[in-house]
C-alpha atoms as a PDB file:
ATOM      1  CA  UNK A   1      22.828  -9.918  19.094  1.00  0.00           C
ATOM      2  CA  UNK A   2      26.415  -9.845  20.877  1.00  0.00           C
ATOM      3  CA  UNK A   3      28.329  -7.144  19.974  1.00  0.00           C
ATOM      4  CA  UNK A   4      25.736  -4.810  18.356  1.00  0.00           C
ATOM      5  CA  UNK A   5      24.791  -1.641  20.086  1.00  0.00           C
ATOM      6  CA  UNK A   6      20.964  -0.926  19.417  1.00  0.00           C
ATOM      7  CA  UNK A   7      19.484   1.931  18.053  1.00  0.00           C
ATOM      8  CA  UNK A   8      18.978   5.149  20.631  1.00  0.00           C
ATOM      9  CA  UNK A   9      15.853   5.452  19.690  1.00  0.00           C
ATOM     10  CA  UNK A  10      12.723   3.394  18.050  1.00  0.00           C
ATOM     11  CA  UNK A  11      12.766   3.334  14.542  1.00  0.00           C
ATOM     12  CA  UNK A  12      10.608   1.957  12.719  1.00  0.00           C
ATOM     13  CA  UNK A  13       7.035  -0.157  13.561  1.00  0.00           C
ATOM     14  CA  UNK A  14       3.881  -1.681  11.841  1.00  0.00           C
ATOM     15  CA  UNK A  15       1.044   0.515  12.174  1.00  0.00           C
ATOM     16  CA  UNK A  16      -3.132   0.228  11.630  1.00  0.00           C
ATOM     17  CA  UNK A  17      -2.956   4.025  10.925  1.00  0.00           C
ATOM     18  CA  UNK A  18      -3.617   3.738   7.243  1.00  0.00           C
ATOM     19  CA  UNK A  19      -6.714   1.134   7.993  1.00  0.00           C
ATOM     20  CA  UNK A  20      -9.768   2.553   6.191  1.00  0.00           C
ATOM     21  CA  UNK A  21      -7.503   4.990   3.719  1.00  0.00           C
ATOM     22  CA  UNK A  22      -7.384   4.243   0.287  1.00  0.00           C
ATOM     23  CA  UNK A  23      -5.355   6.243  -2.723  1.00  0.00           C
ATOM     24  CA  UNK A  24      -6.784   6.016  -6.395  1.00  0.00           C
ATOM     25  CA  UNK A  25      -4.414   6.057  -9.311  1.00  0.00           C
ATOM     26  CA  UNK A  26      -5.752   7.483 -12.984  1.00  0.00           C
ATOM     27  CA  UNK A  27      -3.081   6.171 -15.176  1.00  0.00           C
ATOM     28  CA  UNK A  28      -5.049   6.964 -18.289  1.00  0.00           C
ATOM     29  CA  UNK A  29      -8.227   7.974 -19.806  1.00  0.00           C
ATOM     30  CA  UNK A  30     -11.188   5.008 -18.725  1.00  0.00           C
ATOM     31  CA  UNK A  31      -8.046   3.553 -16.090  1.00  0.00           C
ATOM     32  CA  UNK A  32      -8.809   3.805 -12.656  1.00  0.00           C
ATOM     33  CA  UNK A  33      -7.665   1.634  -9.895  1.00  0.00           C
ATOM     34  CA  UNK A  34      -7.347   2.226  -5.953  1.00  0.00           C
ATOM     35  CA  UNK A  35      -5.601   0.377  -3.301  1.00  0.00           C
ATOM     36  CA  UNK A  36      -8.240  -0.178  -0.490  1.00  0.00           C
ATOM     37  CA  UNK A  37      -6.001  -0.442   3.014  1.00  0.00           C
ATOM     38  CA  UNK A  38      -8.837  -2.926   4.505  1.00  0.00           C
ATOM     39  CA  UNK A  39      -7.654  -4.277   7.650  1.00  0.00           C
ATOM     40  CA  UNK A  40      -4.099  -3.952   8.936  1.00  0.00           C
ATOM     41  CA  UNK A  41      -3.037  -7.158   7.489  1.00  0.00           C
ATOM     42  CA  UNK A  42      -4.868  -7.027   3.860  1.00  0.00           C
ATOM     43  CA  UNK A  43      -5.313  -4.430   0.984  1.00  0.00           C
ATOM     44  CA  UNK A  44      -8.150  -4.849  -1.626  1.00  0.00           C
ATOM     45  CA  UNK A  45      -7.094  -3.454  -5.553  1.00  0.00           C
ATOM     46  CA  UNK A  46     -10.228  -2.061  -7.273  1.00  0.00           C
ATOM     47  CA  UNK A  47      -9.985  -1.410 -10.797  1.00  0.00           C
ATOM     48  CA  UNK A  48     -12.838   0.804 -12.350  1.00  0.00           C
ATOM     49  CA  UNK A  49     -15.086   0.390 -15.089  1.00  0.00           C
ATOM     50  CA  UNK A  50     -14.927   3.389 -17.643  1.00  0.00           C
ATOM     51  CA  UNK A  51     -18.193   4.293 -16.502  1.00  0.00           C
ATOM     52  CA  UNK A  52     -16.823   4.530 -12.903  1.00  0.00           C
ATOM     53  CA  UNK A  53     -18.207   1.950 -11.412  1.00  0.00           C
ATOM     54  CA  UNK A  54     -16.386  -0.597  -9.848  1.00  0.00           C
ATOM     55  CA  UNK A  55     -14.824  -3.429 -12.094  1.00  0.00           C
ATOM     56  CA  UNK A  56     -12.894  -5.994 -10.815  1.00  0.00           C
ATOM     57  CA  UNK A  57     -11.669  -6.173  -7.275  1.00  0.00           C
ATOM     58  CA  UNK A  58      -8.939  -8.391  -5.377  1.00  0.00           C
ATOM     59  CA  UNK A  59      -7.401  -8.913  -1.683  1.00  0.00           C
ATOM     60  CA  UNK A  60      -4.485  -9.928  -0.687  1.00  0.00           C
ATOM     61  CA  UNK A  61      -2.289 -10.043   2.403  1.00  0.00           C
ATOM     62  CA  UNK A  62      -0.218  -6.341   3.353  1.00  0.00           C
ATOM     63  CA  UNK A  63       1.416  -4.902   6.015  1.00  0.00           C
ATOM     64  CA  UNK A  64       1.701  -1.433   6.840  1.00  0.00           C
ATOM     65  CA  UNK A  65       5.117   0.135   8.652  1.00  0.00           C
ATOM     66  CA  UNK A  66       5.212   3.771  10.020  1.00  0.00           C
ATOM     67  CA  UNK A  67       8.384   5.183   8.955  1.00  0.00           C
ATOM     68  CA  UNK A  68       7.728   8.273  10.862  1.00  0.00           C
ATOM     69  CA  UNK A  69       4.483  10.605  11.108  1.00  0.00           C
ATOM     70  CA  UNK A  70       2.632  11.286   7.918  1.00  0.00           C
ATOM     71  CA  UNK A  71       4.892   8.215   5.855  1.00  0.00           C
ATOM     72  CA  UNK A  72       3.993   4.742   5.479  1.00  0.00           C
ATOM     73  CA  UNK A  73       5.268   1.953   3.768  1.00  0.00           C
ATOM     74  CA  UNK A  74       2.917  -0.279   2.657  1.00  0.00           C
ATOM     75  CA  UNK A  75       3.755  -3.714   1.052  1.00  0.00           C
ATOM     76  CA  UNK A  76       1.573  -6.226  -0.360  1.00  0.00           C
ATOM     77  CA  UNK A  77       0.581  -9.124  -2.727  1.00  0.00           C
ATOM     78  CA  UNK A  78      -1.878  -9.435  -5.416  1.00  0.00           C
ATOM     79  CA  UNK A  79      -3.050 -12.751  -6.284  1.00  0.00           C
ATOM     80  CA  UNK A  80      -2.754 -11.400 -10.019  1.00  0.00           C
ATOM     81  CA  UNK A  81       0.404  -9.470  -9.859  1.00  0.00           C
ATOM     82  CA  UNK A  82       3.688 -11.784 -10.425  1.00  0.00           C
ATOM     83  CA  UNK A  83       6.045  -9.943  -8.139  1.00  0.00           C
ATOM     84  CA  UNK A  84       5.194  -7.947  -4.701  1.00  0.00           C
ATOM     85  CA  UNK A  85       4.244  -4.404  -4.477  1.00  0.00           C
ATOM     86  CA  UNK A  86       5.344  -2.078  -1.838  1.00  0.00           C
ATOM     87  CA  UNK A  87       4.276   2.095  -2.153  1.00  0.00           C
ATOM     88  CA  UNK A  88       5.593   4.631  -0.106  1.00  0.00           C
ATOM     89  CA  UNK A  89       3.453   6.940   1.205  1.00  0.00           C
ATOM     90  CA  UNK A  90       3.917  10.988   2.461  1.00  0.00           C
ATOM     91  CA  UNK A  91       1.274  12.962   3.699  1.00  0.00           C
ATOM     92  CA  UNK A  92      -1.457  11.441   2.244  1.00  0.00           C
ATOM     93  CA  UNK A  93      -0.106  10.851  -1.351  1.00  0.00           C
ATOM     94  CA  UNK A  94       1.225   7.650  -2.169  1.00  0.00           C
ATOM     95  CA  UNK A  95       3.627   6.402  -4.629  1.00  0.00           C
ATOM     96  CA  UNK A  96       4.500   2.966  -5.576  1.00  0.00           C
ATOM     97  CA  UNK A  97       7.730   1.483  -5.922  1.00  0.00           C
ATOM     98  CA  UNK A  98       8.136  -2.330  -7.529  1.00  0.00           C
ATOM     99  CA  UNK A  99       5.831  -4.295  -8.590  1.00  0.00           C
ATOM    100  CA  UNK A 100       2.554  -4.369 -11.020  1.00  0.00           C
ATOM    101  CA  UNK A 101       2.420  -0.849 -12.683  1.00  0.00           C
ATOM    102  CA  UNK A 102       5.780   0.744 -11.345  1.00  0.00           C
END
């Protein structure tokens, strides 16, 4: 764009680093889901049975952005959900910002 001086360095970029990871939320006693980061353009949601076992399970569309190392934002779409869902996520931990469960 005319007129804009670019950044001096790269910021921001999608990534396939979180492929294969997945981060599992207990929100309450017999409520377990996890986010499966599938492929780098999908996540799968897994809810648990009480028993552990898994429930009910859903895929969706996602993309993954490395914000620098170690932190990831990851956004995505659940077929059930009514509004988007993107989770930021540090070192291995993530938390979720917007969407189902927020």
């Amino acid at each position: 764009m005319e007129g804009l001086t670019p950044p001096k360095y790269r910021r921001h970029e999608y990534t396939d680093e979180l492929v294969g990871r997945a981060v599992t939320w207990s929100y309450q006693q017999g409520l377990t889901s996890m986010h499966l980061y599938s492929t780098p353009h999908s996540l799968s949601w897994i809810i648990f049975l009480e028993n552990g076992s898994g429930g009910m399970e859903w895929s969706g569309p996602a993309s993954y952005v490395k914000i620098r190392d170690q932190l990831y934002l990851a956004t995505g779409s659940k077929k059930r959900a009514t509004v988007p869902e993107s989770g930021l996520c540090p070192a291995g931990q993530c938390r979720r910002g917007g969407g189902h469960g927020a």
